[in-house]
PDB file of N, CA and C in Angstrom:
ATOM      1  N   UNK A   1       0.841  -1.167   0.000  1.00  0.00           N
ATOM      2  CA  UNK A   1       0.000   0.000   0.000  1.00  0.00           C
ATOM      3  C   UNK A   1       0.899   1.246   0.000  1.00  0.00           C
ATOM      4  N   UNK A   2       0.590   2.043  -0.830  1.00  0.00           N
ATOM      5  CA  UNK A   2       1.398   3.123  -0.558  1.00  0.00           C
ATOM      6  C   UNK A   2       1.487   4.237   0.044  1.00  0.00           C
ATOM      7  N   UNK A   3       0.632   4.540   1.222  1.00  0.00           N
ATOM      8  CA  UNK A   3       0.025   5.121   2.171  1.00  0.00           C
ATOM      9  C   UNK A   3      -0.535   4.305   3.115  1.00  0.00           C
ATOM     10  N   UNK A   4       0.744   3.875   3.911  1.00  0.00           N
ATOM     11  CA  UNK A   4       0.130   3.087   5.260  1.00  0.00           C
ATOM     12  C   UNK A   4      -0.967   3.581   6.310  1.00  0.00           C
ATOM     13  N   UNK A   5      -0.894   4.609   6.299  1.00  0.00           N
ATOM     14  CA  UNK A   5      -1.264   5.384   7.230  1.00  0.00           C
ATOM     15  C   UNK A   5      -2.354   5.965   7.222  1.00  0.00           C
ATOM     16  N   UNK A   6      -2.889   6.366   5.410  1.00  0.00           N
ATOM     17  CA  UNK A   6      -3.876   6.840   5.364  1.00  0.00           C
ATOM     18  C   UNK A   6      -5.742   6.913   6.015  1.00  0.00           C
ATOM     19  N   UNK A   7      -6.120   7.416   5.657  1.00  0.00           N
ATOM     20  CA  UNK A   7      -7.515   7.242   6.143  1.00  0.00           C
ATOM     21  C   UNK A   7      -8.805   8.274   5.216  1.00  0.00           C
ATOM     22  N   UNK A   8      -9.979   7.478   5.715  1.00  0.00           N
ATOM     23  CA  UNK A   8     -11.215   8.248   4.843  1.00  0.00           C
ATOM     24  C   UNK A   8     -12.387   8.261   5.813  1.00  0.00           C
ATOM     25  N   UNK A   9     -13.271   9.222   5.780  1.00  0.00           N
ATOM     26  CA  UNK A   9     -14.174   9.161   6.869  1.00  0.00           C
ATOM     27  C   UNK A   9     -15.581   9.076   5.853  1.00  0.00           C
ATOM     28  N   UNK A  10     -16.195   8.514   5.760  1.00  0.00           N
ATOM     29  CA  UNK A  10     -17.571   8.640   5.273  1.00  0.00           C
ATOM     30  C   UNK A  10     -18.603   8.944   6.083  1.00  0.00           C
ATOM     31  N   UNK A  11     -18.761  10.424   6.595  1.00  0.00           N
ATOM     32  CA  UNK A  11     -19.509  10.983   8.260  1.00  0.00           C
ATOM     33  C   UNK A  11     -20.812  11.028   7.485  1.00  0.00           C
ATOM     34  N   UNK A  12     -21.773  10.656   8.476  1.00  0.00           N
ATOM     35  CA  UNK A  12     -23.244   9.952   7.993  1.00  0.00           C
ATOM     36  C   UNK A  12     -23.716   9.759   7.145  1.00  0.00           C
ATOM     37  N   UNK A  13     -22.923   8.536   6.781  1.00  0.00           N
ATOM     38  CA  UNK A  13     -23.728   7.579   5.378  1.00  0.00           C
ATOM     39  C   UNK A  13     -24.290   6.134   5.688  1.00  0.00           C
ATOM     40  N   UNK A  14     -24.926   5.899   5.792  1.00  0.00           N
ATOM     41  CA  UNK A  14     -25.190   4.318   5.910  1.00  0.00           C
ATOM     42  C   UNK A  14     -24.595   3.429   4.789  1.00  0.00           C
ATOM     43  N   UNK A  15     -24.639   2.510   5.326  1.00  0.00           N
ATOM     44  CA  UNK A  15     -23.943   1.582   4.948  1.00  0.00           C
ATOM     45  C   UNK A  15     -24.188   1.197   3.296  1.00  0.00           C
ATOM     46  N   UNK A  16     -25.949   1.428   3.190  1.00  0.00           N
ATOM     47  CA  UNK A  16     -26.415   1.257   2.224  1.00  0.00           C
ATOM     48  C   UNK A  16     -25.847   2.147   0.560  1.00  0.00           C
ATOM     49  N   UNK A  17     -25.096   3.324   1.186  1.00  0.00           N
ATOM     50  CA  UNK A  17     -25.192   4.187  -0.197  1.00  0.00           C
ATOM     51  C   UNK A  17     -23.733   3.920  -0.214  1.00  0.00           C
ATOM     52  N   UNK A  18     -22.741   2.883   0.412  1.00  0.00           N
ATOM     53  CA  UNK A  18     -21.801   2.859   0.257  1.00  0.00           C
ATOM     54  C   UNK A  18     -21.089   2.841  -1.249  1.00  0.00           C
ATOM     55  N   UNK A  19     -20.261   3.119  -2.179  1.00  0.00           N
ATOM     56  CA  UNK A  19     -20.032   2.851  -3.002  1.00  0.00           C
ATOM     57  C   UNK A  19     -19.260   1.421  -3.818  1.00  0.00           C
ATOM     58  N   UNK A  20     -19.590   0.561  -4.715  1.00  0.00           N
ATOM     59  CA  UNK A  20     -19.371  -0.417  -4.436  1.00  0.00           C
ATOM     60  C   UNK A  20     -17.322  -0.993  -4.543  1.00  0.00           C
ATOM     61  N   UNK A  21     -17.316   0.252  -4.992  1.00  0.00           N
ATOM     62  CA  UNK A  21     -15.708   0.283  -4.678  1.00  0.00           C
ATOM     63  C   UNK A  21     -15.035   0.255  -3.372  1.00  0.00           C
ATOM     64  N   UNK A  22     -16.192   0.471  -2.560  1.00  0.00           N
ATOM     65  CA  UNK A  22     -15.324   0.925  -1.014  1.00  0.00           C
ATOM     66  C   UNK A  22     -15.671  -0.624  -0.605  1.00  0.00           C
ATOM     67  N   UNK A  23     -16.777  -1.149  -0.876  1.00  0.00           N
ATOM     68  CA  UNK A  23     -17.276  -2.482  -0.434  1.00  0.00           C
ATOM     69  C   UNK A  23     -16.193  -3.359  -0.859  1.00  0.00           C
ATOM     70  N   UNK A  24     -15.504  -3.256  -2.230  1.00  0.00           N
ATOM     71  CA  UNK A  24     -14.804  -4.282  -2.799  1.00  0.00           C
ATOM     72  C   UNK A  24     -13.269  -4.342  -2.165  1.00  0.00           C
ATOM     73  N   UNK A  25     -13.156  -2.793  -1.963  1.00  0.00           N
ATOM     74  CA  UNK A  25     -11.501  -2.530  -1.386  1.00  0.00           C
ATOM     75  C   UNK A  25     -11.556  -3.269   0.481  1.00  0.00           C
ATOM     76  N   UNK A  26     -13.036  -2.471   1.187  1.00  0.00           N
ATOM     77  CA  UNK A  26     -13.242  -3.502   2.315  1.00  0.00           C
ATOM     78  C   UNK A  26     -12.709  -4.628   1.927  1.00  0.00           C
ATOM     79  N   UNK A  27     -13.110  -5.283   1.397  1.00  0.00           N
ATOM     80  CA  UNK A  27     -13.316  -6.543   1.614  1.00  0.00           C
ATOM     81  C   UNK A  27     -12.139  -7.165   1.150  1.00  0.00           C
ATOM     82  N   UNK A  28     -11.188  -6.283   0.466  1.00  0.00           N
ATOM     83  CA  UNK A  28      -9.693  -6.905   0.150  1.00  0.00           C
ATOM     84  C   UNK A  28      -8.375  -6.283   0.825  1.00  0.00           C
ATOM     85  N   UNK A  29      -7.885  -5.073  -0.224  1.00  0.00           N
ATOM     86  CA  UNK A  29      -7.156  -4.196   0.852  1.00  0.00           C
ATOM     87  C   UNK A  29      -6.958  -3.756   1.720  1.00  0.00           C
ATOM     88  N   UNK A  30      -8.059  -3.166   1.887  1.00  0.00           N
ATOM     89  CA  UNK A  30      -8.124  -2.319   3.250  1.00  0.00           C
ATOM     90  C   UNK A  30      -9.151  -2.611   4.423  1.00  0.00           C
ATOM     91  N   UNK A  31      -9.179  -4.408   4.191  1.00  0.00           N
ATOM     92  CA  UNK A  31      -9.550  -5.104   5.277  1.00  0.00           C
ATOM     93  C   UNK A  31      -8.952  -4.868   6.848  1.00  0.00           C
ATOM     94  N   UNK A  32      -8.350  -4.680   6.824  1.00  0.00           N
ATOM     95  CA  UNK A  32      -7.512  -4.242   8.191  1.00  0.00           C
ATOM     96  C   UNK A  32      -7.187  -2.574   8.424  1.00  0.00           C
ATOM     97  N   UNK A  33      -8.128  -1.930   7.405  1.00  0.00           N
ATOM     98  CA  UNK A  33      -8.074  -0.512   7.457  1.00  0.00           C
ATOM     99  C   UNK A  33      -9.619   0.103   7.789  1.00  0.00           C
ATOM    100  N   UNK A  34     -10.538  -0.857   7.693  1.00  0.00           N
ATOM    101  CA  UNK A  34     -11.849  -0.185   7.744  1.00  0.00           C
ATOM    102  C   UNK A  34     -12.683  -0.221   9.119  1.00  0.00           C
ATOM    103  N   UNK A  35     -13.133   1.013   9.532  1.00  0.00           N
ATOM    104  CA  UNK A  35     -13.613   0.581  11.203  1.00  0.00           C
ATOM    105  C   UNK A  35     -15.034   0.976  11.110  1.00  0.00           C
ATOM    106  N   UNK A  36     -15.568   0.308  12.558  1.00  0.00           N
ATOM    107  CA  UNK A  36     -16.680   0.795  12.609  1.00  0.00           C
ATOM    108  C   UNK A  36     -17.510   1.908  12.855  1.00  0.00           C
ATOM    109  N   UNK A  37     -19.121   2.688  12.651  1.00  0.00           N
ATOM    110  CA  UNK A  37     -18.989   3.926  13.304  1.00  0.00           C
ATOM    111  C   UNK A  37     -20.427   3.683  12.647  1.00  0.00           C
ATOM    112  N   UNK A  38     -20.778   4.654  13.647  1.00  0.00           N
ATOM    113  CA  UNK A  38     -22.680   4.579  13.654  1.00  0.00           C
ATOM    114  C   UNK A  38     -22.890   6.507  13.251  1.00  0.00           C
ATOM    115  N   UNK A  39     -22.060   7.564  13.420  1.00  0.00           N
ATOM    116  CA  UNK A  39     -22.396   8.446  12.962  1.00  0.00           C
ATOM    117  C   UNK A  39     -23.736   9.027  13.895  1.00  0.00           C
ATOM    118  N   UNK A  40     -23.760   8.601  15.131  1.00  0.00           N
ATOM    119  CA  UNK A  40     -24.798   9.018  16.063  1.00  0.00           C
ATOM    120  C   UNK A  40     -24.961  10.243  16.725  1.00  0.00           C
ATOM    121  N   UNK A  41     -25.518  11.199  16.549  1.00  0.00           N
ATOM    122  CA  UNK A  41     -27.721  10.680  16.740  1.00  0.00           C
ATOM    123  C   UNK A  41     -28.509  10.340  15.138  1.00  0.00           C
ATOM    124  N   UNK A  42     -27.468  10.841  14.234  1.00  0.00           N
ATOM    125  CA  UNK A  42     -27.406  10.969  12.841  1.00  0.00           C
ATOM    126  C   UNK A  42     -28.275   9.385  12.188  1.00  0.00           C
ATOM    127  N   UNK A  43     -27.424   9.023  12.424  1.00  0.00           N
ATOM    128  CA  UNK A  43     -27.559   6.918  12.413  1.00  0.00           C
ATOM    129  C   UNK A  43     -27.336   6.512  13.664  1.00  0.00           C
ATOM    130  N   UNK A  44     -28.339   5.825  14.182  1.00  0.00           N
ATOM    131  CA  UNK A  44     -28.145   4.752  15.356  1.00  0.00           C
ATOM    132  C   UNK A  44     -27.648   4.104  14.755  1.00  0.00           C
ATOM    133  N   UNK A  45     -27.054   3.371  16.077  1.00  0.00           N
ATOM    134  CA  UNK A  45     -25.822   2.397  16.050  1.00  0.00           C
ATOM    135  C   UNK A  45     -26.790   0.918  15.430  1.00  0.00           C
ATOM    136  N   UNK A  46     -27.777   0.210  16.029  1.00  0.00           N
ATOM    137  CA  UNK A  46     -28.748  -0.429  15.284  1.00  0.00           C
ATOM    138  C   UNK A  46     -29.011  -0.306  13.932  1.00  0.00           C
ATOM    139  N   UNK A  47     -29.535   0.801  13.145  1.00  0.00           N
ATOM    140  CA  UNK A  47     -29.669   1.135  11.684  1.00  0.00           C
ATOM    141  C   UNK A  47     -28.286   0.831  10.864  1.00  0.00           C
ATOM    142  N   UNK A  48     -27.290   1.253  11.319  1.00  0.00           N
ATOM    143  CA  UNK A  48     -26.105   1.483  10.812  1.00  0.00           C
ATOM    144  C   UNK A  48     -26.314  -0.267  10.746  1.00  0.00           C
ATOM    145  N   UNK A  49     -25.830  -0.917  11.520  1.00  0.00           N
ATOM    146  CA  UNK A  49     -25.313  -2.157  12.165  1.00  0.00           C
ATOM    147  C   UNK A  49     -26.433  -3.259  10.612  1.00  0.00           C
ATOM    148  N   UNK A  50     -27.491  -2.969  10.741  1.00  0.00           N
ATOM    149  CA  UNK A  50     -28.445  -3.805  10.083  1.00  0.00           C
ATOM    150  C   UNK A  50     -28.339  -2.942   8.742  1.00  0.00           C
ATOM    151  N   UNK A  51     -28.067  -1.712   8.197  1.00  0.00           N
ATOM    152  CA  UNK A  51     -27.489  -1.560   6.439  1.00  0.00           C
ATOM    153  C   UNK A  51     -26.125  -2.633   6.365  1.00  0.00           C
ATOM    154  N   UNK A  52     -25.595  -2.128   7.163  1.00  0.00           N
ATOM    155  CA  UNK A  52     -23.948  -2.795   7.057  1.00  0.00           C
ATOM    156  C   UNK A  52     -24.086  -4.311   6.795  1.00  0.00           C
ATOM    157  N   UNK A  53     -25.310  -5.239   7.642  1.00  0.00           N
ATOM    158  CA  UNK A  53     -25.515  -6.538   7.460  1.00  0.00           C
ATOM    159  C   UNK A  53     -26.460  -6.959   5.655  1.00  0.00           C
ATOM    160  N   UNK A  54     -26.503  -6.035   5.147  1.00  0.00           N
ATOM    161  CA  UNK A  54     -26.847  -6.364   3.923  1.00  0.00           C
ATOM    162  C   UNK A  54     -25.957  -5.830   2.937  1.00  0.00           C
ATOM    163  N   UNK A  55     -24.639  -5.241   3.378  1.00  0.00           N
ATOM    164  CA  UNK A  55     -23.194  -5.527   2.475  1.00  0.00           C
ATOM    165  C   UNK A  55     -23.232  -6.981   1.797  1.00  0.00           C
ATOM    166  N   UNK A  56     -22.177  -6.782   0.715  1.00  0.00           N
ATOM    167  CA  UNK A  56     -22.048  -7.932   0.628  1.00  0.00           C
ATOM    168  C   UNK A  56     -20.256  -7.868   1.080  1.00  0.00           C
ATOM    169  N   UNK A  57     -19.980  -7.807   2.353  1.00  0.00           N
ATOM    170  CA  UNK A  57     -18.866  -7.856   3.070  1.00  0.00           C
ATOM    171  C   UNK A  57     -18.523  -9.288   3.287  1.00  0.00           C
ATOM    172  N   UNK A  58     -17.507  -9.844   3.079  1.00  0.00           N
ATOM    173  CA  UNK A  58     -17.066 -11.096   3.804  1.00  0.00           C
ATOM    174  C   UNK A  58     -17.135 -11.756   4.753  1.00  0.00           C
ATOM    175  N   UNK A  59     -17.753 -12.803   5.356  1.00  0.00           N
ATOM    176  CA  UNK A  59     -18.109 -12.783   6.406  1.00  0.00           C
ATOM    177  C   UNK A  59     -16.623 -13.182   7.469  1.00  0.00           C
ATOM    178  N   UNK A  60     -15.602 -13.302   6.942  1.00  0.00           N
ATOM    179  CA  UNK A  60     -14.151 -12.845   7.770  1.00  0.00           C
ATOM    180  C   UNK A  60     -13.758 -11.724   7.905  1.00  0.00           C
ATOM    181  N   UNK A  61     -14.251 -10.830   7.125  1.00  0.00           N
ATOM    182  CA  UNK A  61     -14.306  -9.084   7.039  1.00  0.00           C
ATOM    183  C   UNK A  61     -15.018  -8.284   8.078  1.00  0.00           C
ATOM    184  N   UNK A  62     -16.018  -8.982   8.643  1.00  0.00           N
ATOM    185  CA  UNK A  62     -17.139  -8.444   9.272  1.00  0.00           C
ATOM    186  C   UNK A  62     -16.547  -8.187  10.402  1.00  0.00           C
ATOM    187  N   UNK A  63     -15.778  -9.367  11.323  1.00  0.00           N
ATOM    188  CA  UNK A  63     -15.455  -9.069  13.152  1.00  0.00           C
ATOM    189  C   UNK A  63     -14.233  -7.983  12.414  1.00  0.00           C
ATOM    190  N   UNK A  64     -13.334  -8.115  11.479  1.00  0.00           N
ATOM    191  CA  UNK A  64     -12.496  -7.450  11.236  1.00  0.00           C
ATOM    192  C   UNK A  64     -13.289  -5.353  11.439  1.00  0.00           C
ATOM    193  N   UNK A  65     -14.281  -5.412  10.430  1.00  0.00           N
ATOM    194  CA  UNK A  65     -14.779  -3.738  10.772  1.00  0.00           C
ATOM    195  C   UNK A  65     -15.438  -3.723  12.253  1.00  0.00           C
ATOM    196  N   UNK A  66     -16.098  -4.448  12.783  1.00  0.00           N
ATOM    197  CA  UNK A  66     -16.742  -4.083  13.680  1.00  0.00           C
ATOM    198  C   UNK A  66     -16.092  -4.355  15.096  1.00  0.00           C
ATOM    199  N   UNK A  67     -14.602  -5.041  14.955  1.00  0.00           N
ATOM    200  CA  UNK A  67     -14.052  -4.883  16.329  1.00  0.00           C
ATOM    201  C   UNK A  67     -12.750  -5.183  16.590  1.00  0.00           C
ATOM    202  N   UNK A  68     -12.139  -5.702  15.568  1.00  0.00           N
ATOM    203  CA  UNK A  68     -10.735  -7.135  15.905  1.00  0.00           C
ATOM    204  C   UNK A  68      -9.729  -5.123  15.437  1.00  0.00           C
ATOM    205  N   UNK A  69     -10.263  -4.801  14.153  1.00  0.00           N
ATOM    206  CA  UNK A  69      -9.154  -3.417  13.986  1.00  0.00           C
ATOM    207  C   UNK A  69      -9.617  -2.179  14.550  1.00  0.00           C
ATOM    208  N   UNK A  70     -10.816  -2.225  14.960  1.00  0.00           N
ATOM    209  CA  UNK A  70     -10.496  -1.044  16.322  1.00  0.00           C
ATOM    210  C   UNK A  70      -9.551  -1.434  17.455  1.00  0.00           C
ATOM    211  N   UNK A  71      -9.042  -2.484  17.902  1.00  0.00           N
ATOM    212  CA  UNK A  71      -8.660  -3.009  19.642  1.00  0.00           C
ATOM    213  C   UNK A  71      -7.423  -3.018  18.354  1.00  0.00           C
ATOM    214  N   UNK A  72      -7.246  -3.179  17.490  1.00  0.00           N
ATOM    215  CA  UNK A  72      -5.436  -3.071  17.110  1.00  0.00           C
ATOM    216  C   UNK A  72      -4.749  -1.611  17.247  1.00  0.00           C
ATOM    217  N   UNK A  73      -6.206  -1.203  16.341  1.00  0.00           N
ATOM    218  CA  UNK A  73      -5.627   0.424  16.096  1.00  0.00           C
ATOM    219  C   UNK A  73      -5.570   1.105  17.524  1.00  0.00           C
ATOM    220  N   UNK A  74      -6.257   0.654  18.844  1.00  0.00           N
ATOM    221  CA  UNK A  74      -6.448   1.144  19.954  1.00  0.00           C
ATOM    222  C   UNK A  74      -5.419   0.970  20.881  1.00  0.00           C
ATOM    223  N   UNK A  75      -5.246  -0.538  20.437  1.00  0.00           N
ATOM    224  CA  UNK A  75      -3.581  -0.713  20.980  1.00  0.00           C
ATOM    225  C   UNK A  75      -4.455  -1.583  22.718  1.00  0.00           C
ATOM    226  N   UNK A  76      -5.730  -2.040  22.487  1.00  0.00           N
ATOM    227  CA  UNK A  76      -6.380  -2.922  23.703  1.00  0.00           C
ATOM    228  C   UNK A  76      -6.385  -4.331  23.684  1.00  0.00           C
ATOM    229  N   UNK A  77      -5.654  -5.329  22.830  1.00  0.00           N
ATOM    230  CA  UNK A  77      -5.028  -6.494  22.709  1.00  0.00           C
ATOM    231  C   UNK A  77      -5.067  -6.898  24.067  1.00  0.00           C
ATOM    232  N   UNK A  78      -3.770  -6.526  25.114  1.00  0.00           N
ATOM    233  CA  UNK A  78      -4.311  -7.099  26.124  1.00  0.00           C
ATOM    234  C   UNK A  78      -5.511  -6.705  27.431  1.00  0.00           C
ATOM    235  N   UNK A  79      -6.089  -5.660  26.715  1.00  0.00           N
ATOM    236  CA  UNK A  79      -6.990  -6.082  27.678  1.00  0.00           C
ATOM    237  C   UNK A  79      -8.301  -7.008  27.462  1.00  0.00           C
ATOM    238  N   UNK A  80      -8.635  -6.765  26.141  1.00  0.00           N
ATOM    239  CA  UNK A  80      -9.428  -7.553  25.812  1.00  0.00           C
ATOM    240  C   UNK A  80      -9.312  -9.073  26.593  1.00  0.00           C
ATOM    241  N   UNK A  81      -7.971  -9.837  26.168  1.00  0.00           N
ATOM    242  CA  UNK A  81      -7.598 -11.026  26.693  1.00  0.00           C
ATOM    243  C   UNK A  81      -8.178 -11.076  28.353  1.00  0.00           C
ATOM    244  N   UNK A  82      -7.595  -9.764  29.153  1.00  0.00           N
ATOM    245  CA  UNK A  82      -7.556 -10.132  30.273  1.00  0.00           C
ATOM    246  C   UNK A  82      -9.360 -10.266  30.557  1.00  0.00           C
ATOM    247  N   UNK A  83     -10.184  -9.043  30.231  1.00  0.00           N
ATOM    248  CA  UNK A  83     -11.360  -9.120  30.198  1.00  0.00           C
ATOM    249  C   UNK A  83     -12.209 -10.497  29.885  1.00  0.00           C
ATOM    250  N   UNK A  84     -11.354 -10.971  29.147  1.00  0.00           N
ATOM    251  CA  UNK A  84     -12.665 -12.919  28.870  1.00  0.00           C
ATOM    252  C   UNK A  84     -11.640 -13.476  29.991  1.00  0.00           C
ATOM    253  N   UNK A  85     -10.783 -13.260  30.611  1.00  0.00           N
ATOM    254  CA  UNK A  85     -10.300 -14.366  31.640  1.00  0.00           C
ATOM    255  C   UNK A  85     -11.363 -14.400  32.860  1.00  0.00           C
TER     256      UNK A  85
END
């Protein structure tokens, strides 16, 4: 990638008007670049959550946006762990 670092915000869009380029790059490249976000009071976190479930996202892609690369990018690895002990 040639911009490790980069980033894009799509601030209140549902999931639905996503473009299908962003769906396709999700779901390949920038699988480990895409996070979650409800855009709230704008989009509830529910609405958001149920457009997003009629992606056609990967279903190994999915824990990836909605939680495994926030706790990387957050840098909460171990607490997560300690939290299910």
């Amino acid at each position: 990638m040639r911009w490790p670092n980069s980033s894009s915000r799509r601030t209140c869009w549902s999931p639905k008007y996503f473009p299908p380029q962003l769906v396709q790059y999700a779901n390949s490249l920038l699988r480990t670049k895409v996070l979650f976000g409800s855009d709230y009071p704008m989009i509830p976190p529910d609405r958001w959550i149920a457009d997003f479930e009629k992606l056609a996202i990967k279903p190994e892609v999915r824990p990836l946006i909605m939680r495994e690369n926030a706790i990387r990018l957050l840098g909460l690895q171990n607490a997560t762990a300690t939290a299910a002990e």
